[in-house]
Protein backbone atom coordinates (compact mmCIF):
# COMPACT_ATOMS: atom_id res chain seq x y z
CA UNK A 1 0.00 0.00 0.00
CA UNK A 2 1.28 3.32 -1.07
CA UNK A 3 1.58 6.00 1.92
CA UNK A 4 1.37 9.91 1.25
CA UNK A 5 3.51 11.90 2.50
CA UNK A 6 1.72 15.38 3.35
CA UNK A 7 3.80 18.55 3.74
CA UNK A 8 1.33 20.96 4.75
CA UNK A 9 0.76 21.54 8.68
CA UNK A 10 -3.15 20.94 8.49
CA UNK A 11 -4.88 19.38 5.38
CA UNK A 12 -8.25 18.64 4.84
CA UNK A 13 -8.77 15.23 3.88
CA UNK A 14 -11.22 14.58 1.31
CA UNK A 15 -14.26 12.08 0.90
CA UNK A 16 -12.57 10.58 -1.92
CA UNK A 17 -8.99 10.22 -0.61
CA UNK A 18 -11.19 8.20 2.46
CA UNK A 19 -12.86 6.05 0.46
CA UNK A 20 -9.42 5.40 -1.40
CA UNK A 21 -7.40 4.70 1.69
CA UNK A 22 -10.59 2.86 3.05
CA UNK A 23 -10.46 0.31 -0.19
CA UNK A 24 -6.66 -0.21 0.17
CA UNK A 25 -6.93 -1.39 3.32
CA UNK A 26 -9.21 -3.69 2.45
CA UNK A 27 -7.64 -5.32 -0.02
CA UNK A 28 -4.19 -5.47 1.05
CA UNK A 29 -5.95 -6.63 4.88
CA UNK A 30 -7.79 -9.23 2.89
CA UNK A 31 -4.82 -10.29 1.08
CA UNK A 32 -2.90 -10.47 3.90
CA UNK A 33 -4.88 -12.48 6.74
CA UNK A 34 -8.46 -12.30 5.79
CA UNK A 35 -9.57 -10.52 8.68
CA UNK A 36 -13.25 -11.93 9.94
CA UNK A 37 -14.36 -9.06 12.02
CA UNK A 38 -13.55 -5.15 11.85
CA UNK A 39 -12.83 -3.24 15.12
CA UNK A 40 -13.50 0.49 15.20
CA UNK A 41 -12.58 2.55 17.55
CA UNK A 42 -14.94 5.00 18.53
CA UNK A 43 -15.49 7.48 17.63
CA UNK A 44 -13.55 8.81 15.01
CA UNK A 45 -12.34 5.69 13.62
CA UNK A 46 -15.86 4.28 13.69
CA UNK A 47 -16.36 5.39 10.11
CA UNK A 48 -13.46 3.75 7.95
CA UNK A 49 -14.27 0.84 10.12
CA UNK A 50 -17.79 0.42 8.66
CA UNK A 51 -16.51 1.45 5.00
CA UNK A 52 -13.98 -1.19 5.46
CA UNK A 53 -16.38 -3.86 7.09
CA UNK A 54 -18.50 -3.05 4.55
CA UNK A 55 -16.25 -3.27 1.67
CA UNK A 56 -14.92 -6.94 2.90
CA UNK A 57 -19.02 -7.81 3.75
CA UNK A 58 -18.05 -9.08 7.55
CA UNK A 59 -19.73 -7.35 11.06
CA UNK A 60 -18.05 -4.75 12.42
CA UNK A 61 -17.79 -3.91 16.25
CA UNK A 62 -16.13 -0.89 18.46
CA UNK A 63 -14.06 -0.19 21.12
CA UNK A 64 -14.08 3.30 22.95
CA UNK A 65 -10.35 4.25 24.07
CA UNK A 66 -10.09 7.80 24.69
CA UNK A 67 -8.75 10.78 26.56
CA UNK A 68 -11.90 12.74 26.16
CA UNK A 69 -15.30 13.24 27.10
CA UNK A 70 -17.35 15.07 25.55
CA UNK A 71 -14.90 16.68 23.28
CA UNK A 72 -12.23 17.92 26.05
CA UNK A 73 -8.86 16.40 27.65
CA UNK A 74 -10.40 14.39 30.91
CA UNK A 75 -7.08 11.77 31.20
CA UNK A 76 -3.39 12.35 30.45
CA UNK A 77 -3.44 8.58 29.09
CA UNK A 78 -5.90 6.96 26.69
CA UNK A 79 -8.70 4.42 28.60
CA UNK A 80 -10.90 1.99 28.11
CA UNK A 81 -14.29 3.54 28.32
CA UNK A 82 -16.49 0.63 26.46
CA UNK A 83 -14.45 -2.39 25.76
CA UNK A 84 -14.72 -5.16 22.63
CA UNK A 85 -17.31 -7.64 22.48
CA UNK A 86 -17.08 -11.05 23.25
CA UNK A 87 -17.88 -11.99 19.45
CA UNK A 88 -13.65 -11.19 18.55
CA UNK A 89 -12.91 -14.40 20.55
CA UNK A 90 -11.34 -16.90 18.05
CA UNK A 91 -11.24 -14.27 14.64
CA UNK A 92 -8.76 -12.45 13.14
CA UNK A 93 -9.62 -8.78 13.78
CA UNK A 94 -8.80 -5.75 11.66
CA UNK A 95 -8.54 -2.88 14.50
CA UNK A 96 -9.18 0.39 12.60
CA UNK A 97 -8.74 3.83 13.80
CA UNK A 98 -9.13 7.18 11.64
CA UNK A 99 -5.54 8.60 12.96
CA UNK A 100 -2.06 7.58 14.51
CA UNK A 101 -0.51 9.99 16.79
CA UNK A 102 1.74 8.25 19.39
CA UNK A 103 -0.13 4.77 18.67
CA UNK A 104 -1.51 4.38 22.34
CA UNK A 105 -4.65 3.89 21.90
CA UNK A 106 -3.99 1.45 19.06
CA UNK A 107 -2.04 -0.48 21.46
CA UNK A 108 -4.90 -0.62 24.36
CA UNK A 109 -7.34 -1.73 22.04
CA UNK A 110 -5.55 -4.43 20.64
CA UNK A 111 -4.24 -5.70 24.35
CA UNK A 112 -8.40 -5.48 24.36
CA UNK A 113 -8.93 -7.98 21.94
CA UNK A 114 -6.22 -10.16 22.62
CA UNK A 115 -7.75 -10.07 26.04
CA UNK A 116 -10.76 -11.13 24.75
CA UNK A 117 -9.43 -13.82 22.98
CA UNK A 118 -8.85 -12.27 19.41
CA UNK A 119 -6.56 -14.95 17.04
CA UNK A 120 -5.57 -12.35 15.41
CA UNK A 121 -4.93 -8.59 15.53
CA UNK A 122 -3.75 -6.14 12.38
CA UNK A 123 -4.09 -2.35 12.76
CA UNK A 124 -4.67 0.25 10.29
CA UNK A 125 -5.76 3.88 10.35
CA UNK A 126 -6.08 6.82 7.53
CA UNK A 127 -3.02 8.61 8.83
CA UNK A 128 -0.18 8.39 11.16
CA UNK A 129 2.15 10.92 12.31
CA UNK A 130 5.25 10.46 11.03
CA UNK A 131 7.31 10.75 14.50
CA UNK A 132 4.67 7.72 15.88
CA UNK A 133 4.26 4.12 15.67
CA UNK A 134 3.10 2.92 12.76
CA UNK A 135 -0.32 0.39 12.34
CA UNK A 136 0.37 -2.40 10.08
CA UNK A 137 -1.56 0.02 6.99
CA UNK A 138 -2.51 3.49 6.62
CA UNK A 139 -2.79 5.74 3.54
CA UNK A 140 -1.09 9.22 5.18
CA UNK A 141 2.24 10.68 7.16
CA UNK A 142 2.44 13.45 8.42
CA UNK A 143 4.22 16.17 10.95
CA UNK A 144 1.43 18.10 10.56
CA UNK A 145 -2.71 17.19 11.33
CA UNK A 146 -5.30 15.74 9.21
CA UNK A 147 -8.73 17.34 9.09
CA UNK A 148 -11.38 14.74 8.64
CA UNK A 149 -14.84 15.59 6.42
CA UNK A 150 -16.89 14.30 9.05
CA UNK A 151 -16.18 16.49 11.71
CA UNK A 152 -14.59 19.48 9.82
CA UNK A 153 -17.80 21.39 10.39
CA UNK A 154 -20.05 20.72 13.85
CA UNK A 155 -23.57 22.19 14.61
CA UNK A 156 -23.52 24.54 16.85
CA UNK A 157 -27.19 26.71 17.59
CA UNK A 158 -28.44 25.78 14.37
CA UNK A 159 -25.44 26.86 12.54
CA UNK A 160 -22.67 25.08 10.76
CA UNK A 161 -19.30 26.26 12.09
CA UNK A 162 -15.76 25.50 12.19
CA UNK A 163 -14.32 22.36 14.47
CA UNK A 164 -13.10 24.03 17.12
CA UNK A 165 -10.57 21.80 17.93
CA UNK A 166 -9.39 22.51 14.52
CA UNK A 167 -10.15 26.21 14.78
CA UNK A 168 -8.00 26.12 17.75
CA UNK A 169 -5.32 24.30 15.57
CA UNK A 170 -5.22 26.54 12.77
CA UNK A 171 -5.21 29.64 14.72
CA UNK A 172 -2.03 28.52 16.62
CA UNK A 173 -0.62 27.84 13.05
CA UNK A 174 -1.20 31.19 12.39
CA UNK A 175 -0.09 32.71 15.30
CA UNK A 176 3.68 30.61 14.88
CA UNK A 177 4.00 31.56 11.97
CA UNK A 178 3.77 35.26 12.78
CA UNK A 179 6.27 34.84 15.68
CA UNK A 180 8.57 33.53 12.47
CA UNK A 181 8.08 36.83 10.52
């Protein structure tokens, strides 16, 4: 699988480039060790999940390890909040996320399904960072951050506005690159 390298310090991912990435991990996943069961883990990386799961036509299941709640920093480590199911036991599991950034929270949710008995685990996500760990496929590397279509714009009293966690993001792009000039 071919990875892109992306120079710029915050691009915004496309539907198409997902649904590219999305169908290259399939095949090369299916080609590798016919995975039986896709693990997402929620929330982000929910959605390749189910366009992967869907793609290879087997169930797919999540996992909820995060250091939010709500949207803000609650832990300085990644936890379990909602583990696998019971159904991994026995199957080799694709565990999909949509980003890599230290590769933490790839690692508890695969000591997840090994815990529950997975035979199996291979990891993939749309992107990883390009200082991080790498999952076994992903279609991006990067220094810089990855904005996803599905959460680029959020609702916010009745109005479509900017991710503020990517508003945040760009603004203190912004802001270094003035202290450069």
């Amino acid at each position: 699988m071919e990875v892109k390298y992306v120079l710029e310090q915050a691009y915004k991912m496309s539907w198409e480039e997902v649904d590219e990435v999305c169908r290259a991990i399939a095949v090369e996943a299916d080609r590798s060790f016919g995975p039986e069961v896709v693990v997402g883990i929620a929330k982000g990386g929910l959605i390749p999940a189910a366009i992967i799961a869907s793609l290879l036509r087997i169930e797919v299941l999540s996992c909820v390890v995060s250091r939010r709640h709500r949207g803000e920093i609650v832990s300085d480590r990644p936890r379990v909040l909602a583990t696998v199911s019971d159904k991994v036991a026995g199957h080799r599991v694709l565990l999909v996320d949509e980003m890599v950034l230290t590769g933490e929270t790839m690692r508890i949710a695969s000591i997840e399904c090994s815990r529950k008995k997975a035979r199996t685990v291979k990891t993939a996500s749309l992107w990883a960072r390009d200082d991080s760990w790498k999952p076994n496929w992903y279609g991006f590397e990067t220094s810089g951050h990855i904005m996803f279509p599905w959460d680029y714009e959020i609702l916010s009293r009745g109005r479509f506005i900017l991710n503020p966690s990517y508003s945040e993001y760009l603004d203190s792009l912004e802001m270094m690159d003035r202290w450069r000039s």
